[in-house]
Protein backbone atom coordinates (compact mmCIF):
# COMPACT_ATOMS: atom_id res chain seq x y z
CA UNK A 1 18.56 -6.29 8.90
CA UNK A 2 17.79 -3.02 8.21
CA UNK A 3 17.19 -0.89 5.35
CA UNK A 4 17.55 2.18 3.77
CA UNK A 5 15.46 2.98 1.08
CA UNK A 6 17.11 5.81 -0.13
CA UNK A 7 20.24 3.63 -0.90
CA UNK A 8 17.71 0.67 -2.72
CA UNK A 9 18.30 0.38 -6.09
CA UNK A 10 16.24 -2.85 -6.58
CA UNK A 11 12.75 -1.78 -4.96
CA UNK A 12 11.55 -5.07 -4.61
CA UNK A 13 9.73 -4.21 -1.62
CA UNK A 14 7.90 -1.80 -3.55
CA UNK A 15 5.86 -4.46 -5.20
CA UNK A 16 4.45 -5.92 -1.96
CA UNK A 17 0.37 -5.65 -0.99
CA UNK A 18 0.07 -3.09 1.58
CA UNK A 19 -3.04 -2.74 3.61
CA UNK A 20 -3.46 -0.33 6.09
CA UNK A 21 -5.53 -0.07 9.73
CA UNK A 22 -8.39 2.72 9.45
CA UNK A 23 -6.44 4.45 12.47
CA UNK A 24 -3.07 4.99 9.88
CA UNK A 25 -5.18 5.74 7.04
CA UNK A 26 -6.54 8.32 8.66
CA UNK A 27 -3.24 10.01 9.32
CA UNK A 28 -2.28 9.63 6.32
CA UNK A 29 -1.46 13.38 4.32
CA UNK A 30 -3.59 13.88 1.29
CA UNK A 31 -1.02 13.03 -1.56
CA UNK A 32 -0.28 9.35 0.10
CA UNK A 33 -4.36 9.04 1.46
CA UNK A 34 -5.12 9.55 -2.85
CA UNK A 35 -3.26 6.05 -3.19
CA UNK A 36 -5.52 3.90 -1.22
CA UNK A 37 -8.54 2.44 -1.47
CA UNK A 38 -11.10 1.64 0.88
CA UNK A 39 -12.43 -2.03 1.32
CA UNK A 40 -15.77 -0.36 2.24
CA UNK A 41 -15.97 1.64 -1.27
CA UNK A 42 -15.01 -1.80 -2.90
CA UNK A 43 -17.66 -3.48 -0.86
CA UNK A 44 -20.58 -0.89 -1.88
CA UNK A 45 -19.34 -0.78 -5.32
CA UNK A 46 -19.99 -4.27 -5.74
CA UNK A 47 -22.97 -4.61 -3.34
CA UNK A 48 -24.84 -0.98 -3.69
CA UNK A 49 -28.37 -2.05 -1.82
CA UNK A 50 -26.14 -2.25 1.46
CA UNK A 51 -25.56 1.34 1.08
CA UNK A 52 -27.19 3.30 4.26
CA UNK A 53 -27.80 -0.48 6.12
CA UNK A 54 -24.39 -2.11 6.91
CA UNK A 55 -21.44 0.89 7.06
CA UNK A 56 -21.06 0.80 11.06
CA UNK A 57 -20.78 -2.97 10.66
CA UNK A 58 -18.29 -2.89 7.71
CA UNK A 59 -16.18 0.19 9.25
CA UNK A 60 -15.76 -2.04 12.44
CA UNK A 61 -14.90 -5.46 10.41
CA UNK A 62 -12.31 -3.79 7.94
CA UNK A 63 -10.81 -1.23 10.64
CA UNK A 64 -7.50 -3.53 10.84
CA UNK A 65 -7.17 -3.87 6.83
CA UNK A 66 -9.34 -0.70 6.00
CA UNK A 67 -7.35 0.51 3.04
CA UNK A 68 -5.03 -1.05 0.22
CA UNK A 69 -2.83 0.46 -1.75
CA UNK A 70 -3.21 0.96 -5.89
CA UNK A 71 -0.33 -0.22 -7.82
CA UNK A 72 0.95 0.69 -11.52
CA UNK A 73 0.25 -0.97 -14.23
CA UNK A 74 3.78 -2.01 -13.94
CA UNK A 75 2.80 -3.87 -10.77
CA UNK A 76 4.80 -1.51 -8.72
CA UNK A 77 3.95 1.09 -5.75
CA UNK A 78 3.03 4.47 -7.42
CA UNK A 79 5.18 6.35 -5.32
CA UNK A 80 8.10 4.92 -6.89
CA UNK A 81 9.88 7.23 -8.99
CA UNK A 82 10.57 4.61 -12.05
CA UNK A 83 13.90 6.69 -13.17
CA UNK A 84 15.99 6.54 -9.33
CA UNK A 85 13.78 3.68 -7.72
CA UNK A 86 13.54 5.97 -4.46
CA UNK A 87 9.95 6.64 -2.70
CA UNK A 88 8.60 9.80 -3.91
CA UNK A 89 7.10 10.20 -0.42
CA UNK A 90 9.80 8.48 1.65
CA UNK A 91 9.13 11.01 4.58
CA UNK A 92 5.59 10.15 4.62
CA UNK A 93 5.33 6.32 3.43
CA UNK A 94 3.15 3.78 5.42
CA UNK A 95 4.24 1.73 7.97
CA UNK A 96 4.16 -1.26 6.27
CA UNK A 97 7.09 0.69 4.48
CA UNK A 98 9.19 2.09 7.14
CA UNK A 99 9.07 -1.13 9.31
CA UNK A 100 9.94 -3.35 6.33
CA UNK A 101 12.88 -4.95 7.36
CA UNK A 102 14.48 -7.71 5.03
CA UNK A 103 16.80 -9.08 2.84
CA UNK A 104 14.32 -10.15 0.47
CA UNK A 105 13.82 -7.67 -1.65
CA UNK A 106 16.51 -9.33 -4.35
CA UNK A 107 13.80 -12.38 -4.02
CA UNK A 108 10.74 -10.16 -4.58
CA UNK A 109 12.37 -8.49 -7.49
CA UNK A 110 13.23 -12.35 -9.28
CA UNK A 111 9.83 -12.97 -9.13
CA UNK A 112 9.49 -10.79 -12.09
CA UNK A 113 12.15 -13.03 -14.33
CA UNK A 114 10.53 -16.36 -12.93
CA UNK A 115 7.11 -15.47 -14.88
């Protein structure tokens, strides 16, 4: 099935995890690339005395899920414009965006209600 986010009015897909390869990240423009954080930064945050030792090693283990993406506090994508529930960078989302192709998003967006 395929959809059109532009005609979504439900954005459940908007609440899914989405991790990104280091290749995609960096493509990624500036305003999207702001959204994401690197596992590596996460790593040296918590473990500091690897700093200068273990980035080759770490760039090569988290170049498949090098980057995830922040969320609002409301759970949701922060490129979701909260008043139309359209992508604020539709033209530029990830991947993991424009290949999303379900019906599930009604299911996604229940999960909220089953809490």
């Amino acid at each position: 099935m395929e959809v059109d986010c532009l005609k979504c009015m439900n954005s459940g897909c908007c609440k899914l995890a989405i991790s990104i390869s280091k290749k995609e990240y960096e493509d990624l423009n500036k305003e999207v690339k702001k959204e994401f954080v690197k596992e590596i930064d996460e790593f040296f945050k918590e473990s500091p005395e690897f700093i200068g030792i273990l980035e080759e090693r770490l760039e090569e283990q988290f170049k498949d899920n090098y980057a995830y993406m922040k969320r609002g506090d409301d759970g949701y994508c922060n490129f979701l414009d909260r008043k139309t529930n359209l992508c604020s960078v539709y033209e530029n989302r990830p991947k993991t965006c424009r290949e999303y192709k379900s019906n599930n998003c009604s299911k996604i967006r229940l999960m909220d209600y089953e809490i």
